[in-house]
PDB file of N, CA and C in Angstrom:
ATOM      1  N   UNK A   1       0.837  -1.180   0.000  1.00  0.00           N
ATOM      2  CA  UNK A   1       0.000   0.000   0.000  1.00  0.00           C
ATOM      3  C   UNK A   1       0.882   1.245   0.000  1.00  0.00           C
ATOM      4  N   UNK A   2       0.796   2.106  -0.722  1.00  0.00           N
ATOM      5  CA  UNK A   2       1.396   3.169  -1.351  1.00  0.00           C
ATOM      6  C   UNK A   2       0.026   4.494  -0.611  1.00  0.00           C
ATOM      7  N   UNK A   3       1.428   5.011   0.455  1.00  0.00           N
ATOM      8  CA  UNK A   3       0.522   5.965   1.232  1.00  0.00           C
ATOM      9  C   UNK A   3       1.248   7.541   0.918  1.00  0.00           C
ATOM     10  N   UNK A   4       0.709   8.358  -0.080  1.00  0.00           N
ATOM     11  CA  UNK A   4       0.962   9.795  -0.376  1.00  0.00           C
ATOM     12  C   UNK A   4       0.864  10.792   0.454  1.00  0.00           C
ATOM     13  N   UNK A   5       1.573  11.629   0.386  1.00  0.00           N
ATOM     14  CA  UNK A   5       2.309  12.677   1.703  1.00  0.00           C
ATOM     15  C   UNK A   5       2.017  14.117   0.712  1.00  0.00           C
ATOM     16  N   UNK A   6       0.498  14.991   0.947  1.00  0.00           N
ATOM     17  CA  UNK A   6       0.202  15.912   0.626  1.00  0.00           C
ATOM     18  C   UNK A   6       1.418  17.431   0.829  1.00  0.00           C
ATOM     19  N   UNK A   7       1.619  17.846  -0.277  1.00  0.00           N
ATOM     20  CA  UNK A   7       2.298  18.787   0.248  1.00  0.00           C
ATOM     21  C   UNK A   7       1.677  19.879   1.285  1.00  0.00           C
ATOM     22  N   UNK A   8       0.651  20.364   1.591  1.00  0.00           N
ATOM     23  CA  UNK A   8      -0.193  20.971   2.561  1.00  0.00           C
ATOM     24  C   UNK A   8      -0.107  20.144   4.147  1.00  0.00           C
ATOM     25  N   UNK A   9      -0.053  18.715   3.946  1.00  0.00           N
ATOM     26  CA  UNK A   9       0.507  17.865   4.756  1.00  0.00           C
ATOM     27  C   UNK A   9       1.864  18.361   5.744  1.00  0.00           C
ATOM     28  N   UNK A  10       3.040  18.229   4.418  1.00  0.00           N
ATOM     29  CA  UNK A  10       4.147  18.632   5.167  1.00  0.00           C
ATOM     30  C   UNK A  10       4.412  19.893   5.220  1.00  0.00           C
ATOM     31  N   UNK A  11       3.750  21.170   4.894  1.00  0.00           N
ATOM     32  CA  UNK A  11       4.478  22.323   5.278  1.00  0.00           C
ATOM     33  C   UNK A  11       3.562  22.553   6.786  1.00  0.00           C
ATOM     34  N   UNK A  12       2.275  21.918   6.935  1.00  0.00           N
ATOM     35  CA  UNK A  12       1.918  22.118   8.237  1.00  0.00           C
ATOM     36  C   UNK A  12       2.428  21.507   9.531  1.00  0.00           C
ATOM     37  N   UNK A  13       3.492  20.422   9.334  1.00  0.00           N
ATOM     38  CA  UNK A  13       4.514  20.004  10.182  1.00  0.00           C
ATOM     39  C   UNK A  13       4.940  21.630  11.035  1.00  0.00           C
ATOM     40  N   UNK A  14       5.680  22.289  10.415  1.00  0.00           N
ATOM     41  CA  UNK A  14       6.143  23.663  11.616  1.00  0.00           C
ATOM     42  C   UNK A  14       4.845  24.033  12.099  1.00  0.00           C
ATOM     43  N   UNK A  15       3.877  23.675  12.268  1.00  0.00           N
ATOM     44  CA  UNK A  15       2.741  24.407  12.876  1.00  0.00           C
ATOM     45  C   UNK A  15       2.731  23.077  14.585  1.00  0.00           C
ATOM     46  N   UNK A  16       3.303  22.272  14.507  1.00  0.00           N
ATOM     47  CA  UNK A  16       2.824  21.370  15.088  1.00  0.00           C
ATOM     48  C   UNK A  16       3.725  21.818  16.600  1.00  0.00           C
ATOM     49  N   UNK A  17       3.215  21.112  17.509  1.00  0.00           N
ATOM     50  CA  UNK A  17       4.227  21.310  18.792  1.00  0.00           C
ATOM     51  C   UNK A  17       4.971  19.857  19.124  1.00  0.00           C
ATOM     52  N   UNK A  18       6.241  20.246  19.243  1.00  0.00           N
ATOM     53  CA  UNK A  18       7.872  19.081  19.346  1.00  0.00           C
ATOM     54  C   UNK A  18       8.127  19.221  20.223  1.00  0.00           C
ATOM     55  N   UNK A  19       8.097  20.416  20.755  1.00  0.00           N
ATOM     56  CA  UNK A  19       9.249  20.816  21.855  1.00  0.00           C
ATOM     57  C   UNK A  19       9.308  19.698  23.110  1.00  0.00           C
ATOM     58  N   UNK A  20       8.177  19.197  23.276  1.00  0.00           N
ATOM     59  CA  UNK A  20       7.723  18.359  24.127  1.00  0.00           C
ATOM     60  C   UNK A  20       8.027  16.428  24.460  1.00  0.00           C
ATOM     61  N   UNK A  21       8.329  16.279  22.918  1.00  0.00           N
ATOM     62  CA  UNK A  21       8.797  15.036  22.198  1.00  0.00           C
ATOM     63  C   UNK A  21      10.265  15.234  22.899  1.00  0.00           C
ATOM     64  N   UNK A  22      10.414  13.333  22.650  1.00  0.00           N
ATOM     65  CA  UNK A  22      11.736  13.015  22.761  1.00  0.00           C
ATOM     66  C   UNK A  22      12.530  12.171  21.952  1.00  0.00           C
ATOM     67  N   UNK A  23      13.619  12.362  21.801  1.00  0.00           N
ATOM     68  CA  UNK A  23      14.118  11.294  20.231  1.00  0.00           C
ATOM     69  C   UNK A  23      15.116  10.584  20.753  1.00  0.00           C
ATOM     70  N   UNK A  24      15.274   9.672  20.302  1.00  0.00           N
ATOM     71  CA  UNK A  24      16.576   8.493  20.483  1.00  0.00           C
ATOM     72  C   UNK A  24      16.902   8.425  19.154  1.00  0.00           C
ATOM     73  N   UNK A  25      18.790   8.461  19.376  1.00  0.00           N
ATOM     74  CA  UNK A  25      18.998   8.474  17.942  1.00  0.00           C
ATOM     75  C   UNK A  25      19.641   6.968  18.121  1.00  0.00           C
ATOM     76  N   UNK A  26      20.617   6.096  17.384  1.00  0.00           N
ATOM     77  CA  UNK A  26      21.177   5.274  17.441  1.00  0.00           C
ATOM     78  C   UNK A  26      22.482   5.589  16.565  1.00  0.00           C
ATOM     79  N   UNK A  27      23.590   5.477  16.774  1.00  0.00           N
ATOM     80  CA  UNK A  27      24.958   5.847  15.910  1.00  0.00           C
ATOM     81  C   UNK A  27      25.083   7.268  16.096  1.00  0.00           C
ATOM     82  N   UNK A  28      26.450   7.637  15.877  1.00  0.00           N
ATOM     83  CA  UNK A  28      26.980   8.964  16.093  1.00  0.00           C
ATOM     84  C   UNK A  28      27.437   9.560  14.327  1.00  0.00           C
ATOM     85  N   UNK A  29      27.213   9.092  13.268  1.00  0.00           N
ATOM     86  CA  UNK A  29      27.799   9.128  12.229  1.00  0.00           C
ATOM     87  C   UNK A  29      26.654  10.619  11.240  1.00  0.00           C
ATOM     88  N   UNK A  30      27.195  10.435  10.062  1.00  0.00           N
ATOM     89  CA  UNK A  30      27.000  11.861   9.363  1.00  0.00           C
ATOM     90  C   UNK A  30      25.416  11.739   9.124  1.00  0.00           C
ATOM     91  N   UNK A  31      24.639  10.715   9.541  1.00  0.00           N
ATOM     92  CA  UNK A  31      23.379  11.162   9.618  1.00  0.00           C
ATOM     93  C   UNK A  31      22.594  11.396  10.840  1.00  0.00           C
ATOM     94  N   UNK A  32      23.321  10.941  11.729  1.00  0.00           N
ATOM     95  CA  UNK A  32      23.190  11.332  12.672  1.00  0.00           C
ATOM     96  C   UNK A  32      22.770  12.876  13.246  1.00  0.00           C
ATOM     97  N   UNK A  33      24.315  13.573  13.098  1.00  0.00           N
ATOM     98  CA  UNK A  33      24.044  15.164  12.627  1.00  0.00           C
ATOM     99  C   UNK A  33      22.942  15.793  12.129  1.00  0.00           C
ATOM    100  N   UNK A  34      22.791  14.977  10.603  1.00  0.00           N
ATOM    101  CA  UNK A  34      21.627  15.444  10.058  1.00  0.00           C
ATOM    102  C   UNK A  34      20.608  15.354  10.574  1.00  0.00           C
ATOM    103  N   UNK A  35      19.852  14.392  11.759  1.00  0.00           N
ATOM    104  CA  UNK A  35      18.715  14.422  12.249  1.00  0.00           C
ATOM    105  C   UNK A  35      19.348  15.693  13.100  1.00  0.00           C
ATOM    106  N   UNK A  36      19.943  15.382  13.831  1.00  0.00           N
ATOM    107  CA  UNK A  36      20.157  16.635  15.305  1.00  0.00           C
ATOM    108  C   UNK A  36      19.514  17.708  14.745  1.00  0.00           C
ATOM    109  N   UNK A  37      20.219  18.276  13.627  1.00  0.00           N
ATOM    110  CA  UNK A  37      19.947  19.798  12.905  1.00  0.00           C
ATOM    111  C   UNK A  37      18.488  19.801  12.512  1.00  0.00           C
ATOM    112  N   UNK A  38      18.143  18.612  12.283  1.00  0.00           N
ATOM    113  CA  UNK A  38      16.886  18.662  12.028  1.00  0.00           C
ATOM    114  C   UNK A  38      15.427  18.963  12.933  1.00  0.00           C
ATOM    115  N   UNK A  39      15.812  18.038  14.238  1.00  0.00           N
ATOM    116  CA  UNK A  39      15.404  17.902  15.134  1.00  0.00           C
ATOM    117  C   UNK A  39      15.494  18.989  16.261  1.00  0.00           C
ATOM    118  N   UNK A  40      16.701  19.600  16.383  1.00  0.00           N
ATOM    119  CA  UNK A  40      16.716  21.405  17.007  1.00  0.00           C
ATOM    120  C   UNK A  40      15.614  22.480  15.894  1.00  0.00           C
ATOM    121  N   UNK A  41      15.572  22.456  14.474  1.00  0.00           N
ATOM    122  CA  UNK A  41      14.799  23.282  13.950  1.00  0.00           C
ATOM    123  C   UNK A  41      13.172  22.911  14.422  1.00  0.00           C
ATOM    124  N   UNK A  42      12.944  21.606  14.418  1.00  0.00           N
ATOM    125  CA  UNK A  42      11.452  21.668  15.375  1.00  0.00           C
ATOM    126  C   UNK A  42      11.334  21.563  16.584  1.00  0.00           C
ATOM    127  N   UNK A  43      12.748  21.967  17.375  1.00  0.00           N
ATOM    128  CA  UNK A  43      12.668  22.500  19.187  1.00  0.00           C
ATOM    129  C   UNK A  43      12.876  21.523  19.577  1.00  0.00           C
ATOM    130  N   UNK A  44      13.052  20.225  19.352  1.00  0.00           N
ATOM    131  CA  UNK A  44      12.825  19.109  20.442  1.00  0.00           C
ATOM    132  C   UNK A  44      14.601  19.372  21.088  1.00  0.00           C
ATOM    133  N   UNK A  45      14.126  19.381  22.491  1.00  0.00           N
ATOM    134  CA  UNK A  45      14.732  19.483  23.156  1.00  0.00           C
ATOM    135  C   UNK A  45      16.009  18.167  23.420  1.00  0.00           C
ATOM    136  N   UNK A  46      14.790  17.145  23.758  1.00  0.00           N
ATOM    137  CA  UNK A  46      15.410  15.488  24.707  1.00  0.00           C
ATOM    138  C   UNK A  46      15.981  14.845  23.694  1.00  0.00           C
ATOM    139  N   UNK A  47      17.039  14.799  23.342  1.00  0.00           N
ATOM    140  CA  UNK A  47      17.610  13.948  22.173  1.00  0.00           C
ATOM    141  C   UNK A  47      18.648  12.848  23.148  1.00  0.00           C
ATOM    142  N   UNK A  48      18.298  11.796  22.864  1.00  0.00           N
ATOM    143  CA  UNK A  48      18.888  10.990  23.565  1.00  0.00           C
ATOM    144  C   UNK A  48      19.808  10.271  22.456  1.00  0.00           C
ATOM    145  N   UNK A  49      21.365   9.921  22.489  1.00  0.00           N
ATOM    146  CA  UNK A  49      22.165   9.090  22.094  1.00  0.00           C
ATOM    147  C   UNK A  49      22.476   7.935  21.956  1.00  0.00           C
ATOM    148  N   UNK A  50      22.896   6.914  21.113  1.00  0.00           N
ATOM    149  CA  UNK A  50      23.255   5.722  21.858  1.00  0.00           C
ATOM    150  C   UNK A  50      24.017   5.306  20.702  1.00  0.00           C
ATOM    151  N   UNK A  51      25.559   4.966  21.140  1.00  0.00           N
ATOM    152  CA  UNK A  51      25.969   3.869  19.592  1.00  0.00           C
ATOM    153  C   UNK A  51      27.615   2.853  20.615  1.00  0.00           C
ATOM    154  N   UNK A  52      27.960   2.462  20.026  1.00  0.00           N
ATOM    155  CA  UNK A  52      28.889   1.171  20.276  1.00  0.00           C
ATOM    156  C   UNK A  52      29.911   1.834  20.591  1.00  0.00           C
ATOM    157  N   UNK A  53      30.129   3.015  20.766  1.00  0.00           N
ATOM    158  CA  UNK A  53      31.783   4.125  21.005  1.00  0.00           C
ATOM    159  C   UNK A  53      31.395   4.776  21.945  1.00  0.00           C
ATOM    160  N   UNK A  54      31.801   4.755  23.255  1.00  0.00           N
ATOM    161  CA  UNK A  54      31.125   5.710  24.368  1.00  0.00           C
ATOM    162  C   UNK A  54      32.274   7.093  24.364  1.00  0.00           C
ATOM    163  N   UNK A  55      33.151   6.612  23.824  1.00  0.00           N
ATOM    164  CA  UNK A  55      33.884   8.297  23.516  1.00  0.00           C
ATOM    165  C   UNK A  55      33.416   9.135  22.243  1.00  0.00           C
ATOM    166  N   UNK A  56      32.944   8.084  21.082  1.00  0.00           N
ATOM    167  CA  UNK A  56      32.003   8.830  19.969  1.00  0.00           C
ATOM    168  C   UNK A  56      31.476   9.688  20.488  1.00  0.00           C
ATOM    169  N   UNK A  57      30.638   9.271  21.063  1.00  0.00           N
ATOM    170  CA  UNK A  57      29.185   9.092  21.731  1.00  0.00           C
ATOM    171  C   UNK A  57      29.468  10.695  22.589  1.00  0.00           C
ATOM    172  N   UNK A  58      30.531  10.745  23.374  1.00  0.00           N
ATOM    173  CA  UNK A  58      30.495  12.187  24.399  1.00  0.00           C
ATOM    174  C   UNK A  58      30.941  12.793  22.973  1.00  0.00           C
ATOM    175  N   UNK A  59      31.271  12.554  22.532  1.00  0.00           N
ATOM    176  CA  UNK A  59      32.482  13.830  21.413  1.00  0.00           C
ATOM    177  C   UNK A  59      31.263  14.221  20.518  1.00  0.00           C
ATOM    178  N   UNK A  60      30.256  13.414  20.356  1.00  0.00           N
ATOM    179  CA  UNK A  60      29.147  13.653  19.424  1.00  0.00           C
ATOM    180  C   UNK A  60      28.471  14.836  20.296  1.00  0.00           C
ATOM    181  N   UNK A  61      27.759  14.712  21.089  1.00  0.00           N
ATOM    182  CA  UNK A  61      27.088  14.807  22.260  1.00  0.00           C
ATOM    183  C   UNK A  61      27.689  16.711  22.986  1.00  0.00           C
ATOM    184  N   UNK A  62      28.609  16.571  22.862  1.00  0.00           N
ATOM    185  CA  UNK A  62      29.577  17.413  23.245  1.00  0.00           C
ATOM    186  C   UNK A  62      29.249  18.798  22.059  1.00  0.00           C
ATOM    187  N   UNK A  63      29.525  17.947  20.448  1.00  0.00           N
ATOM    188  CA  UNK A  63      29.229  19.060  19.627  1.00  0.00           C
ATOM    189  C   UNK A  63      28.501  19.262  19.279  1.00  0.00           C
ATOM    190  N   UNK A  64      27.443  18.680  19.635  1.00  0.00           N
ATOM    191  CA  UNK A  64      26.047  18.984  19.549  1.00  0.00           C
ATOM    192  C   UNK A  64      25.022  19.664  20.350  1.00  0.00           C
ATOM    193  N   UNK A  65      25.777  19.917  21.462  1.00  0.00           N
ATOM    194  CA  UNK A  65      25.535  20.489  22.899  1.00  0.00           C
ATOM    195  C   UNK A  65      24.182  19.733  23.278  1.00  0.00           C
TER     196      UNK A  65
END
């Protein structure tokens, strides 16, 4: 089943409230980042980490504040 994503759909995403949400990411790598940046532009605050390098992991964490 082939489910279509109205564009009126997604520009009303910024209308929505995040700030409140919490995310778990898994891996510290270059998409990683890309959610973060993503995930600060709709406010969410609680971003939680997790990957197999616990020094990744602070150094990620660290520049990501």
């Amino acid at each position: 089943m082939l489910n279509l994503i109205s564009n009126e759909c997604i520009m009303n995403i910024k209308e929505k409230k995040f700030s409140e949400k919490s995310v778990l990411l898994i891996g510290t790598g270059w998409m990683a980042n890309q959610y973060v940046i993503a995930l600060k532009k709709l406010k969410i605050k609680k971003i939680y980490v997790i990957s197999r390098n616990q020094n990744k992991t602070k150094r990620f964490c660290k520049k990501n504040n």
